[in-house]
C-alpha atoms as a PDB file:
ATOM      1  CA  UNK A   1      90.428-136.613 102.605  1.00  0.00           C
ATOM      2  CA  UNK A   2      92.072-140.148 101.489  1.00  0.00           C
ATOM      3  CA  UNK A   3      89.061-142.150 101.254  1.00  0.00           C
ATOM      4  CA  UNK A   4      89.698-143.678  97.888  1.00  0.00           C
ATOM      5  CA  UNK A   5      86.892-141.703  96.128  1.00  0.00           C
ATOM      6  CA  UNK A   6      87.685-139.695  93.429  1.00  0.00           C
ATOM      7  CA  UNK A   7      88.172-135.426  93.468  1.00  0.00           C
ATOM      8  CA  UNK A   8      83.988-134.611  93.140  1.00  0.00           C
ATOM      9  CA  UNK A   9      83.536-130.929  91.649  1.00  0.00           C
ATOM     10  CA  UNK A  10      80.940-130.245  94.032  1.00  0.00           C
ATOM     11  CA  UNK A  11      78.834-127.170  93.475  1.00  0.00           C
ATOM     12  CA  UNK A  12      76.501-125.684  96.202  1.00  0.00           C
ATOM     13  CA  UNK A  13      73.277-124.880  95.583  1.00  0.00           C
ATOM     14  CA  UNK A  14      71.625-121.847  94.466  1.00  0.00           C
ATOM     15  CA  UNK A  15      70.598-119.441  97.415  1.00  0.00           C
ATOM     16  CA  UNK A  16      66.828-119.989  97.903  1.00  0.00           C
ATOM     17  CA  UNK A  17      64.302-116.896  97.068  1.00  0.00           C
ATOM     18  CA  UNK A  18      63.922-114.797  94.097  1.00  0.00           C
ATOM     19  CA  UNK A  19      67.087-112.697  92.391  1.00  0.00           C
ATOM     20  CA  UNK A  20      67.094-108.701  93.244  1.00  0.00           C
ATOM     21  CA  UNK A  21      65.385-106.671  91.648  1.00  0.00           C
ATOM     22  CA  UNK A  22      67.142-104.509  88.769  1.00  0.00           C
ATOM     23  CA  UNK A  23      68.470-101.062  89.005  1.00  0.00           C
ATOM     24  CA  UNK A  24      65.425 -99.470  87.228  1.00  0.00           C
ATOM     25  CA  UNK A  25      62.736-101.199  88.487  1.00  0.00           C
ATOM     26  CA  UNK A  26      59.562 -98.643  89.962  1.00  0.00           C
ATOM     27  CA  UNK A  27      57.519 -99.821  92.215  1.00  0.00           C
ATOM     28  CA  UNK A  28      54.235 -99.770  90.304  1.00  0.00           C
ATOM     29  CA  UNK A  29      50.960-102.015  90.833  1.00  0.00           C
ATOM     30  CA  UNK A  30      50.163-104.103  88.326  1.00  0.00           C
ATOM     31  CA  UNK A  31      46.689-104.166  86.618  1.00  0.00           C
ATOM     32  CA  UNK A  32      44.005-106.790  88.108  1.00  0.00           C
ATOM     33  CA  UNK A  33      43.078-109.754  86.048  1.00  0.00           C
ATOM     34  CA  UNK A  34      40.759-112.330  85.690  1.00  0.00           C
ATOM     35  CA  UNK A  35      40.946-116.159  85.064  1.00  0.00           C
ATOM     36  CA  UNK A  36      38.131-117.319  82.663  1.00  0.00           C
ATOM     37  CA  UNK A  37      35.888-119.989  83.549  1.00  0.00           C
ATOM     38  CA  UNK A  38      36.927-123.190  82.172  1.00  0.00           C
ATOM     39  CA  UNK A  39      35.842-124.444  79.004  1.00  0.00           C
ATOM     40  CA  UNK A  40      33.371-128.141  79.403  1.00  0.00           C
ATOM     41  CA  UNK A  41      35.762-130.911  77.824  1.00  0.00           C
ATOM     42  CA  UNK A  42      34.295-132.964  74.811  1.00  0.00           C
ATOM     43  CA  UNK A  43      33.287-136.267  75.417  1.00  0.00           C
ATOM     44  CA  UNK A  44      31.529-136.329  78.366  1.00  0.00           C
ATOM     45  CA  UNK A  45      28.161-136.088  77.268  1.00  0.00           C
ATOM     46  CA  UNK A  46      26.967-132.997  79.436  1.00  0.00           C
ATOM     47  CA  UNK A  47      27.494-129.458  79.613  1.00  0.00           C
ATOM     48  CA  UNK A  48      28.015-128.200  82.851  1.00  0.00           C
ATOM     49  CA  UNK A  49      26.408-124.841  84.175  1.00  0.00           C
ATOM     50  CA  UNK A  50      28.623-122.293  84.147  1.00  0.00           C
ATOM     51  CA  UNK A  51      30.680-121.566  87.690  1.00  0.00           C
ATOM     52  CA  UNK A  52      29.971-118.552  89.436  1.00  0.00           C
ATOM     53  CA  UNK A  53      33.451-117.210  90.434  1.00  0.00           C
ATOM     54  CA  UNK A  54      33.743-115.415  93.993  1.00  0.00           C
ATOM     55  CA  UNK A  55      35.822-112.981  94.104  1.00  0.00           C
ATOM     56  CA  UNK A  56      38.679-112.097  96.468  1.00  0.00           C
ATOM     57  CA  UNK A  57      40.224-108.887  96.512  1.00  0.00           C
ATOM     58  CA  UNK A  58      43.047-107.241  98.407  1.00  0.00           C
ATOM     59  CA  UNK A  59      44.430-103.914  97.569  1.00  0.00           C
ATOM     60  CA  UNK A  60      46.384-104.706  94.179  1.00  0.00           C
ATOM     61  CA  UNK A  61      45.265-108.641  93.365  1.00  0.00           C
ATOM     62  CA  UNK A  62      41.999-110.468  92.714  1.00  0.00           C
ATOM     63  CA  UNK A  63      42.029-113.881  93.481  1.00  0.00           C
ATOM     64  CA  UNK A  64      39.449-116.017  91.435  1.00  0.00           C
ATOM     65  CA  UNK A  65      38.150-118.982  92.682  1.00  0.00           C
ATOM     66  CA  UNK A  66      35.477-121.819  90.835  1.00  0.00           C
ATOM     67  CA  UNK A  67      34.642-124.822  92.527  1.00  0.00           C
ATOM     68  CA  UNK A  68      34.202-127.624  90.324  1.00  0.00           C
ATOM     69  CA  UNK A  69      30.573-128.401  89.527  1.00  0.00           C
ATOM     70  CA  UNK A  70      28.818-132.072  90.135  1.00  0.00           C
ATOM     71  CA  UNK A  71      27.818-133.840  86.798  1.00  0.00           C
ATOM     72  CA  UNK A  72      24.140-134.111  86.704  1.00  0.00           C
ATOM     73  CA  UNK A  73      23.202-137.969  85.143  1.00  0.00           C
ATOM     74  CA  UNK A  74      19.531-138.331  84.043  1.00  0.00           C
ATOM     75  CA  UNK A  75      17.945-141.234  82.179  1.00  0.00           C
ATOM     76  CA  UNK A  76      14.973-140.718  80.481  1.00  0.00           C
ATOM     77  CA  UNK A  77      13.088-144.116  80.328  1.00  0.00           C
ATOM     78  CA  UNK A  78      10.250-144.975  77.173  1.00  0.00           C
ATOM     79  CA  UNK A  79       6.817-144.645  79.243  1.00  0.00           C
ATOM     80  CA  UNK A  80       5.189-147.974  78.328  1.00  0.00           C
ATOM     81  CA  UNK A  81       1.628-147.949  76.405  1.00  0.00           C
ATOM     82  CA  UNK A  82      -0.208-149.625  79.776  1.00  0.00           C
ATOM     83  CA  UNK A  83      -3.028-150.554  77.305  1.00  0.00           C
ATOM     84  CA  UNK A  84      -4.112-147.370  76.323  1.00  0.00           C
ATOM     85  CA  UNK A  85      -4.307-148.286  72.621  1.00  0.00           C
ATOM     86  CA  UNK A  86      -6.473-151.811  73.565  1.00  0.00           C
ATOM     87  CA  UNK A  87      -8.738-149.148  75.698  1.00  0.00           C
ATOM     88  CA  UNK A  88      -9.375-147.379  72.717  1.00  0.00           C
ATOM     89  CA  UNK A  89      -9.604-150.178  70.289  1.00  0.00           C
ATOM     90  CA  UNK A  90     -12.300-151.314  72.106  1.00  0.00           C
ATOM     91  CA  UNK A  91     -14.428-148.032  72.631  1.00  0.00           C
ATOM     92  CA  UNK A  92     -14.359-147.907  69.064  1.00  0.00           C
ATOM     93  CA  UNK A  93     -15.404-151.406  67.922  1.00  0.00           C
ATOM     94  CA  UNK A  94     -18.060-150.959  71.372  1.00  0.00           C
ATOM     95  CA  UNK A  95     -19.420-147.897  69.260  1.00  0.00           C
ATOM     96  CA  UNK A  96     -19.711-148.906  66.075  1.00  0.00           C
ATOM     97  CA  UNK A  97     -21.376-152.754  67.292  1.00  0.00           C
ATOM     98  CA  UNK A  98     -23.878-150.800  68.842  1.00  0.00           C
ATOM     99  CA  UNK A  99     -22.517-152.170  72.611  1.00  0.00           C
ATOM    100  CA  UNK A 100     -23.186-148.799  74.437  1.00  0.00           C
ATOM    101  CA  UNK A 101     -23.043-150.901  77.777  1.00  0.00           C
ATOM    102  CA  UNK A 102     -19.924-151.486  77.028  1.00  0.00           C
ATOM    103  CA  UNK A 103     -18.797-148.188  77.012  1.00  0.00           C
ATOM    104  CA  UNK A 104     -18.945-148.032  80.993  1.00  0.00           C
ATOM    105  CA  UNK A 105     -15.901-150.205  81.509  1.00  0.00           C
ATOM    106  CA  UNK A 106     -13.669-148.972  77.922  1.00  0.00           C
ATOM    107  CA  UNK A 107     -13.982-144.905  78.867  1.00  0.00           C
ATOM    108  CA  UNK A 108     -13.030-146.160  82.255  1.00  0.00           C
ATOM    109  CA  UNK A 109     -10.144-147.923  80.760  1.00  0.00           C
ATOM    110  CA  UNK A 110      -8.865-145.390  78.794  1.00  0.00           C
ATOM    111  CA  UNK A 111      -8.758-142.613  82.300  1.00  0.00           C
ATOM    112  CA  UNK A 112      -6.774-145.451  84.098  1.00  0.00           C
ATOM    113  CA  UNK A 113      -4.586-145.934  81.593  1.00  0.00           C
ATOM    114  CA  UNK A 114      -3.628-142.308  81.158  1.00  0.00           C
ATOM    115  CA  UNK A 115      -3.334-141.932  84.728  1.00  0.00           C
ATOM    116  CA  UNK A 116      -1.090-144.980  84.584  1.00  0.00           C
ATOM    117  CA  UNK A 117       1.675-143.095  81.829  1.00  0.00           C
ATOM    118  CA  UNK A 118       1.327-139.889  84.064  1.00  0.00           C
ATOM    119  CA  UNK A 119       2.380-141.820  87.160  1.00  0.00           C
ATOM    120  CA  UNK A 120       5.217-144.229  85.465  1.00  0.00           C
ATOM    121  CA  UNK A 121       6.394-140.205  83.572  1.00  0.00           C
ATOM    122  CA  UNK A 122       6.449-139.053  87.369  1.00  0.00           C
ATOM    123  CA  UNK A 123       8.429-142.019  88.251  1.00  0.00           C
ATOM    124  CA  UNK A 124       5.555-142.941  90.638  1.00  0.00           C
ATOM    125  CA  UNK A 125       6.030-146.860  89.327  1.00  0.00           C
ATOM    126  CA  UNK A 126       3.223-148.048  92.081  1.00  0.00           C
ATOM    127  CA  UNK A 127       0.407-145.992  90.869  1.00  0.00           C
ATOM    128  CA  UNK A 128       1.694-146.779  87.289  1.00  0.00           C
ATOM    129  CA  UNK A 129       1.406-150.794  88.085  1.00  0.00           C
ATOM    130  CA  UNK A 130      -1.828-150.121  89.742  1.00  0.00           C
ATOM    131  CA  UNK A 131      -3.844-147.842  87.482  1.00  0.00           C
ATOM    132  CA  UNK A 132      -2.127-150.113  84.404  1.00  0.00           C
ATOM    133  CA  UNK A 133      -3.838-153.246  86.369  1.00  0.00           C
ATOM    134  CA  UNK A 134      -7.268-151.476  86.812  1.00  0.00           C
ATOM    135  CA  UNK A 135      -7.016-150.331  82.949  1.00  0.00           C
ATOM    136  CA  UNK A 136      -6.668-153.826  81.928  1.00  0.00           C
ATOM    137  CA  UNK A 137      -9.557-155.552  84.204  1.00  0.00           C
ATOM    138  CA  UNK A 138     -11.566-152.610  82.442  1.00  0.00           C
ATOM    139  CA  UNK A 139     -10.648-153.832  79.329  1.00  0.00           C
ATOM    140  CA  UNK A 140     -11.938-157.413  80.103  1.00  0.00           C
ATOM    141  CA  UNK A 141     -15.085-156.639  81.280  1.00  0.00           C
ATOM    142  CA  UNK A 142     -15.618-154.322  78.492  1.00  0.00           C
ATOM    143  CA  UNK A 143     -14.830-157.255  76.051  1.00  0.00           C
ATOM    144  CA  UNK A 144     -17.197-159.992  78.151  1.00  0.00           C
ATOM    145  CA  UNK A 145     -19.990-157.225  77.930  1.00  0.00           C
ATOM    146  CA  UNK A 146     -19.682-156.776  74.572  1.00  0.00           C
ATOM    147  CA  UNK A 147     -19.845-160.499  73.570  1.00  0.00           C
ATOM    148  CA  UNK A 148     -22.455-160.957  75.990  1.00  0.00           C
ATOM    149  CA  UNK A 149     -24.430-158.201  74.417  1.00  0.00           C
ATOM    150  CA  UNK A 150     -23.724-160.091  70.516  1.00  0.00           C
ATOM    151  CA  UNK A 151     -24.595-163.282  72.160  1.00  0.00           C
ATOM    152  CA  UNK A 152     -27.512-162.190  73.611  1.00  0.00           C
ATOM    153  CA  UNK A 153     -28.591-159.995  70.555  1.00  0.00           C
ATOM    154  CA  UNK A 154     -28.271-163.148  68.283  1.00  0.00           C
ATOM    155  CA  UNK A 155     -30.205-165.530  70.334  1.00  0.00           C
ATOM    156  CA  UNK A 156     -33.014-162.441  70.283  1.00  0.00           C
ATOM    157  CA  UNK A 157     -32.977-162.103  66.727  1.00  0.00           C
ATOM    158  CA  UNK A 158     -33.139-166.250  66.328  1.00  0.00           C
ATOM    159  CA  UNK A 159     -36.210-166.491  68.493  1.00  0.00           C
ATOM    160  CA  UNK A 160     -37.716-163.543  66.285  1.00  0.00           C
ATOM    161  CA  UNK A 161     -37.115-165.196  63.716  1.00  0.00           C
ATOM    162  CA  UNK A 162     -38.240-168.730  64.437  1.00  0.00           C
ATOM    163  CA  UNK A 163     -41.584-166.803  65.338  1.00  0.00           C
ATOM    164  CA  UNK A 164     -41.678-165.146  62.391  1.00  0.00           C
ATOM    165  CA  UNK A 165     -40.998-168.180  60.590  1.00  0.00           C
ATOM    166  CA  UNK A 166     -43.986-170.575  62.662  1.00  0.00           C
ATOM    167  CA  UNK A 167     -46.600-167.651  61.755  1.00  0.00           C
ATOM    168  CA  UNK A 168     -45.821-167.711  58.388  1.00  0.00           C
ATOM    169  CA  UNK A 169     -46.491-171.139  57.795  1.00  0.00           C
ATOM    170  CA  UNK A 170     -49.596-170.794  59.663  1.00  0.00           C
ATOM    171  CA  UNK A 171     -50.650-168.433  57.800  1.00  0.00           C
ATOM    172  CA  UNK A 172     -50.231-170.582  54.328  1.00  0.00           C
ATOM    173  CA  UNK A 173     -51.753-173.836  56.427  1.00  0.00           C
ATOM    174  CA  UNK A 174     -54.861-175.435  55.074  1.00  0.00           C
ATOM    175  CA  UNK A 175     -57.841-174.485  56.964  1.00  0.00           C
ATOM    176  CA  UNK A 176     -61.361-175.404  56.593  1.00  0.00           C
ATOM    177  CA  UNK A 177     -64.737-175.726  57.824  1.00  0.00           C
ATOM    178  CA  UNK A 178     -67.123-178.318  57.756  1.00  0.00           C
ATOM    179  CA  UNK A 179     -70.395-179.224  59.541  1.00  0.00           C
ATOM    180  CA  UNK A 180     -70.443-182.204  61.910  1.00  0.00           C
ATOM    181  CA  UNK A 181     -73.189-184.255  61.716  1.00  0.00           C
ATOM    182  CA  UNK A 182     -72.043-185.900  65.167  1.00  0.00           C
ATOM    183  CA  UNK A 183     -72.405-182.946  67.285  1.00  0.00           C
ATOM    184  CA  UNK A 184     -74.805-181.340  64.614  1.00  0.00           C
ATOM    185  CA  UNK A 185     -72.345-177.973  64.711  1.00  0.00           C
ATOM    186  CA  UNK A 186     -69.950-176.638  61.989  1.00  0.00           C
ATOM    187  CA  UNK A 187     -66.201-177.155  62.986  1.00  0.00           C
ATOM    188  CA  UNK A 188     -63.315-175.623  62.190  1.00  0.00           C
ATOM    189  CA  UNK A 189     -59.985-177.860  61.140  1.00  0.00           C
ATOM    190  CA  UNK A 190     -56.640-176.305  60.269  1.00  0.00           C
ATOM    191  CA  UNK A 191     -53.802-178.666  58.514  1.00  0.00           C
ATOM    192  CA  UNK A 192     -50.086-178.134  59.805  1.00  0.00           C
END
């Protein structure tokens, strides 16, 4: 071969497959193993279940095999107050000011707005916005009732005491009698 290339020293490949076995080899099974599961890597954030190997056997091997398991992602979200604390606020200052009417929209209040953190916990975020809506219109008329009932309690307790007031200064008025020659009675004449 002239074709201006240099002499190559050109070696063939090995022969493909495995080398023969040596002179004293026995023909002996080998004992059956087992892979362990693999270990969760750091950094991730979750630790997955365990895998569940299955098992295949023939006569002398055991074949392991895991199938890699989906990462499971939840958030957990604050549940919001939905005006439980204003519901009780008010039940408490409605107690104390003596408002017991307005009691029947504040207990109210405070079911609605527990059934309101259930739902939004459930992730029911409808029933949350509603029940957090009916909570607060609760609230309101709990507060107009109970300034109605102040307002109305102080204009009671003026009137009593204008009353009170007017009968006492009758009672210190000047007040006499005298006998009328005109009509030939005795009068009676009060000063105010």
């Amino acid at each position: 071969m002239a074709s201006g290339y240099p002499p190559q020293n050109y070696q063939p490949p090995p022969p493909m497959g495995y080398a023969p076995a040596p002179q004293n080899f026995k023909n002996e099974v080998p004992p059956p193993y087992s892979v362990p599961p693999p270990q969760p890597q750091p950094g991730y954030g979750y630790a997955p279940a365990a895998p569940v190997p299955q098992q295949q056997s023939s006569n002398n091997v055991v074949v392991v095999n895991s199938q890699p398991t989906p990462a499971i992602v939840t958030t957990i979200r604050p549940v919001g107050d939905h005006f439980l604390t204003l519901s009780i606020v008010l039940t408490i200052v409605c107690f104390i000011c003596g408002a017991w009417h307005a009691l029947l929209c504040t207990i109210p209040a405070i079911i609605f707005s527990t059934m309101a953190r259930d739902a939004e916990a459930r992730g029911d975020m409808d029933s949350a916005q509603t029940n957090s809506r009916l909570s607060l219109g609760c609230n309101i008329g709990g507060i107009v009732s109970n300034v109605a009932g102040i307002v109305i309690l102080i204009i009671v307790i003026a009137i009593e005491v204008s009353a009170a007031s007017s009968a006492a200064s009758s009672y210190y008025s000047y007040c006499y009698y005298y006998y009328s020659y005109t009509y030939d009675s005795y009068r009676y004449y009060c000063y105010k």
